[in-house]
Each structure stands twice: as structure tokens, then as C-alpha cells.
C-alpha atoms as a PDB file:
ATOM      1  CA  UNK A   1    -177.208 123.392-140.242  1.00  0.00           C
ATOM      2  CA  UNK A   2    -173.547 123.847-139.657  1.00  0.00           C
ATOM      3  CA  UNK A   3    -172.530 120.648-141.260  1.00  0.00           C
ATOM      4  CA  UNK A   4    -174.741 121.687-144.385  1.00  0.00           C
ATOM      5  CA  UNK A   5    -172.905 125.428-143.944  1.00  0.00           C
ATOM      6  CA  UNK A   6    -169.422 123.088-144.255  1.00  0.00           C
ATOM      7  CA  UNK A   7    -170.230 120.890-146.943  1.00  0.00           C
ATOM      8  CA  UNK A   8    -171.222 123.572-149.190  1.00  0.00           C
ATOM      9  CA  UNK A   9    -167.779 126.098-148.440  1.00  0.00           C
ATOM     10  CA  UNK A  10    -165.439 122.778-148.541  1.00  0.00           C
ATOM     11  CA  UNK A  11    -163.183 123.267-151.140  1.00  0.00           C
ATOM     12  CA  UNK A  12    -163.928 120.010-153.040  1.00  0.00           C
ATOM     13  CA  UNK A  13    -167.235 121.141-153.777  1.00  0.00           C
ATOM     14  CA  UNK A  14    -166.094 124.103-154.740  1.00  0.00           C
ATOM     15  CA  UNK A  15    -163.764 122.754-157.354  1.00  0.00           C
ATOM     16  CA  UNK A  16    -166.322 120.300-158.270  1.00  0.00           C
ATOM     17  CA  UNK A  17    -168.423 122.787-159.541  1.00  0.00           C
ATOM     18  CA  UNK A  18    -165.710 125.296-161.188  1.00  0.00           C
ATOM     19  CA  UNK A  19    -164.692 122.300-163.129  1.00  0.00           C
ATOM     20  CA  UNK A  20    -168.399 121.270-164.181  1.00  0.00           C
ATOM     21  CA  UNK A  21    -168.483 124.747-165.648  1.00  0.00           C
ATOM     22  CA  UNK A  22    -165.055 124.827-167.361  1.00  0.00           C
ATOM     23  CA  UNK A  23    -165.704 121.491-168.375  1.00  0.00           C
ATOM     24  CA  UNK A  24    -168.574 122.500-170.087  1.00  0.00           C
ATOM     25  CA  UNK A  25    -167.538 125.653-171.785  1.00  0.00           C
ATOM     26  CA  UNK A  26    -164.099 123.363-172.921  1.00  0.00           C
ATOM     27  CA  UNK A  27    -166.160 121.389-174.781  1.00  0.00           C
ATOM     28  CA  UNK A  28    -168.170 123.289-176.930  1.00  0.00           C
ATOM     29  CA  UNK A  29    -164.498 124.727-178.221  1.00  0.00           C
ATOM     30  CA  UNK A  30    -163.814 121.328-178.761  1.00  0.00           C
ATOM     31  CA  UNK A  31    -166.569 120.432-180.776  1.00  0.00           C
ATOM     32  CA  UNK A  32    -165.999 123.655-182.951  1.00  0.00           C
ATOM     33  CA  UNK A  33    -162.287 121.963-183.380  1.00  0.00           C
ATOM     34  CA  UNK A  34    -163.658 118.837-183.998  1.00  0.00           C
ATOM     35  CA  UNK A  35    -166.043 120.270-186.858  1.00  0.00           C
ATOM     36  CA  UNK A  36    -163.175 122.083-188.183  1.00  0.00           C
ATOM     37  CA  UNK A  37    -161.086 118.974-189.190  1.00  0.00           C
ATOM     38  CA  UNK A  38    -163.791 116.972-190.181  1.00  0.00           C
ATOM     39  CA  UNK A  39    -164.478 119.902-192.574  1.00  0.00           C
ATOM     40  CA  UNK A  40    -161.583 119.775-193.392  1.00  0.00           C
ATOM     41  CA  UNK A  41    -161.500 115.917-194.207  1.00  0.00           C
ATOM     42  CA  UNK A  42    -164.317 116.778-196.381  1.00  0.00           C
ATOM     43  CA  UNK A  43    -162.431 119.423-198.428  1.00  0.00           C
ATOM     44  CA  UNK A  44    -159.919 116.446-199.213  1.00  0.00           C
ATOM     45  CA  UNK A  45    -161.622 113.864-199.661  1.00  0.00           C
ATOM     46  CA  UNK A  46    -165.675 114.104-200.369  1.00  0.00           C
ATOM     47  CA  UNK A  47    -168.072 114.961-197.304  1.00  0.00           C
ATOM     48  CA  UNK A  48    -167.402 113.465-194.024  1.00  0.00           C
ATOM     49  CA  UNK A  49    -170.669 112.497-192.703  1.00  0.00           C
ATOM     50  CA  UNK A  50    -171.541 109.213-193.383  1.00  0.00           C
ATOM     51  CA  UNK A  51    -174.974 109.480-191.915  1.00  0.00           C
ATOM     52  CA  UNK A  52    -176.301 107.702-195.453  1.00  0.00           C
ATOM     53  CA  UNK A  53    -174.189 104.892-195.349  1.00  0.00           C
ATOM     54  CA  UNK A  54    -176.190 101.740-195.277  1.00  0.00           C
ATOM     55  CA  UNK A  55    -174.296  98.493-196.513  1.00  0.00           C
ATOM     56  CA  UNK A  56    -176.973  95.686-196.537  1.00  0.00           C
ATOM     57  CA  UNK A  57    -179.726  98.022-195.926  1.00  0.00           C
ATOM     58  CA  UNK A  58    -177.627  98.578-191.773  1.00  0.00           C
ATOM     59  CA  UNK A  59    -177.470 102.063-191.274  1.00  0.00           C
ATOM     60  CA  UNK A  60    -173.869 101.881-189.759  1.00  0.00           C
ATOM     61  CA  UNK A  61    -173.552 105.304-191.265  1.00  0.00           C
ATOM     62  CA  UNK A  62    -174.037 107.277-188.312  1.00  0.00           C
ATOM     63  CA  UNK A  63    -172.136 105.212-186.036  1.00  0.00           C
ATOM     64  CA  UNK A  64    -168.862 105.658-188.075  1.00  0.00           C
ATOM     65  CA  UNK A  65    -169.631 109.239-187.593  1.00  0.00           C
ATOM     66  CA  UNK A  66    -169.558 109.626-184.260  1.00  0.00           C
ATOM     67  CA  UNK A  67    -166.295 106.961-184.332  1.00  0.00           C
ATOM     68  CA  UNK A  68    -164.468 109.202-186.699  1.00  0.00           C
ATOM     69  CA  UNK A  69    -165.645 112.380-184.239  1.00  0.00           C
ATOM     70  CA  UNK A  70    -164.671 110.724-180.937  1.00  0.00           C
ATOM     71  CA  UNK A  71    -161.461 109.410-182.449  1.00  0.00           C
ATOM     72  CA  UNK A  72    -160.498 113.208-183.478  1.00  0.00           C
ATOM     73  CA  UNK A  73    -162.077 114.108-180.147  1.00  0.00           C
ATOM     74  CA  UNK A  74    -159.697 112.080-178.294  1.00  0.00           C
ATOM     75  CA  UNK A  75    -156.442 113.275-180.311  1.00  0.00           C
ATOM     76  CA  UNK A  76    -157.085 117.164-180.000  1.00  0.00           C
ATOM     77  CA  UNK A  77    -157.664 116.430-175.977  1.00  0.00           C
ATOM     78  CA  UNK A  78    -154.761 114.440-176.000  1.00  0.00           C
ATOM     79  CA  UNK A  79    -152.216 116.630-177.907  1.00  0.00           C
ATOM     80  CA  UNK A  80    -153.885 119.937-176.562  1.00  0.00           C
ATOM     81  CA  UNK A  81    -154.568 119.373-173.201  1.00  0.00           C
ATOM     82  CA  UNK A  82    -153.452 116.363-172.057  1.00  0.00           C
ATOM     83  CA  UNK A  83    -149.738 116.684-172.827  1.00  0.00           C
ATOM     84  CA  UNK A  84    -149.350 120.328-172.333  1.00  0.00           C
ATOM     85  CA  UNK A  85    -150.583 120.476-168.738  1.00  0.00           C
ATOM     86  CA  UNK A  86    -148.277 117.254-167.979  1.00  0.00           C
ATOM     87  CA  UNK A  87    -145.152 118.962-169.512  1.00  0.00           C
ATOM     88  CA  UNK A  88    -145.931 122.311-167.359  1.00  0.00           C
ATOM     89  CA  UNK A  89    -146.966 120.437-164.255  1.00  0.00           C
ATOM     90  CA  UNK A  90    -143.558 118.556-163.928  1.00  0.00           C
ATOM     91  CA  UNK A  91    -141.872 121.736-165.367  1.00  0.00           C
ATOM     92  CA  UNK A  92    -143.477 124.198-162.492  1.00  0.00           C
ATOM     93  CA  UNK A  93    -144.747 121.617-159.736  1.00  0.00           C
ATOM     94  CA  UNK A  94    -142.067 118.984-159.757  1.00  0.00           C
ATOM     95  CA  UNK A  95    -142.762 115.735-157.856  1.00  0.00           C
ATOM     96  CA  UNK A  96    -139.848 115.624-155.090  1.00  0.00           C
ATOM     97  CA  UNK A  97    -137.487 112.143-155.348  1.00  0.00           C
ATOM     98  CA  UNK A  98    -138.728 108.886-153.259  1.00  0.00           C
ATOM     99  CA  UNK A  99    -137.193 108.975-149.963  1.00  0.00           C
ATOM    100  CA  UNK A 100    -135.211 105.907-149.344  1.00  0.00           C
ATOM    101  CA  UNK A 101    -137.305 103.969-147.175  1.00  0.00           C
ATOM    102  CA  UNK A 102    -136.527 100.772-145.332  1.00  0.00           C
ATOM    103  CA  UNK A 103    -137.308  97.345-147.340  1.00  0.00           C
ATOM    104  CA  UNK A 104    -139.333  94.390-145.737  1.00  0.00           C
ATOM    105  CA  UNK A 105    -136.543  92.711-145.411  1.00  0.00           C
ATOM    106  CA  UNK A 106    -135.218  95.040-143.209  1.00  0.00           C
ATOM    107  CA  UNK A 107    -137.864  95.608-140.913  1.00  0.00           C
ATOM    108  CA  UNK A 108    -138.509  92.134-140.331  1.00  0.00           C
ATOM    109  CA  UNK A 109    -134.423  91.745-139.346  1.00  0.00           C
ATOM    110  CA  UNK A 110    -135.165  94.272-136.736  1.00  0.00           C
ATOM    111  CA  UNK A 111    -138.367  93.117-135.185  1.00  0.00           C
ATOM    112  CA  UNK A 112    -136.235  89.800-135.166  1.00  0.00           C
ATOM    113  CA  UNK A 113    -133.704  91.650-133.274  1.00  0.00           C
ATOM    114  CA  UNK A 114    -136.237  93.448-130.548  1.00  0.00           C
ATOM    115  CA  UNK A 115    -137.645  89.812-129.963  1.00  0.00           C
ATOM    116  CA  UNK A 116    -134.556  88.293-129.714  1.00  0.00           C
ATOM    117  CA  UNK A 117    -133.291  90.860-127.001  1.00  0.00           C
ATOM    118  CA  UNK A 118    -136.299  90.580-125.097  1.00  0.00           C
ATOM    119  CA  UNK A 119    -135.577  87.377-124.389  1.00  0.00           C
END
């Protein structure tokens, strides 16, 4: 029972789930962006669902829906979200310089050494 009692207050889970829940909240506002600009796209130039497109008798119409949506999807994540949070992370949580660390080369020189003056 104890390492049920730790699995559930480990912090991992714990994030786990607060993300599920952001994650799912975030994406409803996302949608409601995403049906914004495509009604927006329709304004300009004719209605943007293509849900009765059907070259050849292929409804293909749907599918370049959803490719238009995702693609618009993507770039309001992106620009949003994506680049925002990278700019403040190295702004306010810096990653620290590489320590100068020995090369192979280096290493294997002194191992040589040690052997050497072993013998």
C-alpha cells in the first residue's frame, strides 16, 4: 500500500495530470482561434469549408478541411505558445555555459600515462 501511497503523491504524476487538464482547457481556446481565422478566410475569400468538394466524384473536401485547420492549428501554437515560453524560459531560467570538460584525447593520454608508470 505504501508504494501505491508514493506513486500517486510523486510529483510526475502530479504534473501529469495538471497538464492533461490544462491541456485540455488550452485547446478548446485554440479551436475558438482556429474558427476565428478560418472565418475570417471566409470573409475574404468565399466560405472556408470545403466539406462539398468532390473532384471526380472523391470527396477530398473534408480532408482539405481539417489540412487547412491543422495547418492554422500548428501556426497559432507555434507563434503563441511555442516561441513565447522559449523567449521567457532563456530570459528567466537561463541554461548555465558548458563546463570545459576533458576531450578523449586527453583522457586516453593519461590512462597511457598511469599504465606507463605502473610499469
Amino acid at each position: 500500500m505504501s508504494g501505491f501511497k508514493k506513486f500517486l503523491l510523486q510529483g510526475d504524476l502530479v504534473q501529469l495530470a495538471v497538464a492533461f487538464v490544462i491541456g485540455g482547457a488550452f485547446a478548446t481556446v485554440v479551436t475558438s482561434f482556429v474558427t476565428i481565422i478560418m472565418d475570417l478566410i471566409g470573409k475574404a475569400g468565399g466560405t472556408p469549408n470545403f466539406s462539398g468538394y468532390t473532384p471526380g466524384g472523391v470527396h477530398v473536401g473534408v480532408f482539405i478541411t481539417a489540412l487547412v485547420a491543422f495547418v492554422i492549428l500548428a501556426a497559432v501554437v507555434y507563434f503563441f505558445v511555442v516561441v513565447p515560453y522559449t523567449k521567457a524560459k532563456d530570459r528567466f531560467f537561463p541554461t548555465p555555459p558548458a563546463a570545459e570538460g576533458a576531450t578523449t584525447e586527453s583522457l586516453l593520454a593519461e590512462i597511457r600515462d598511469l599504465l606507463a608508470a605502473k610499469q
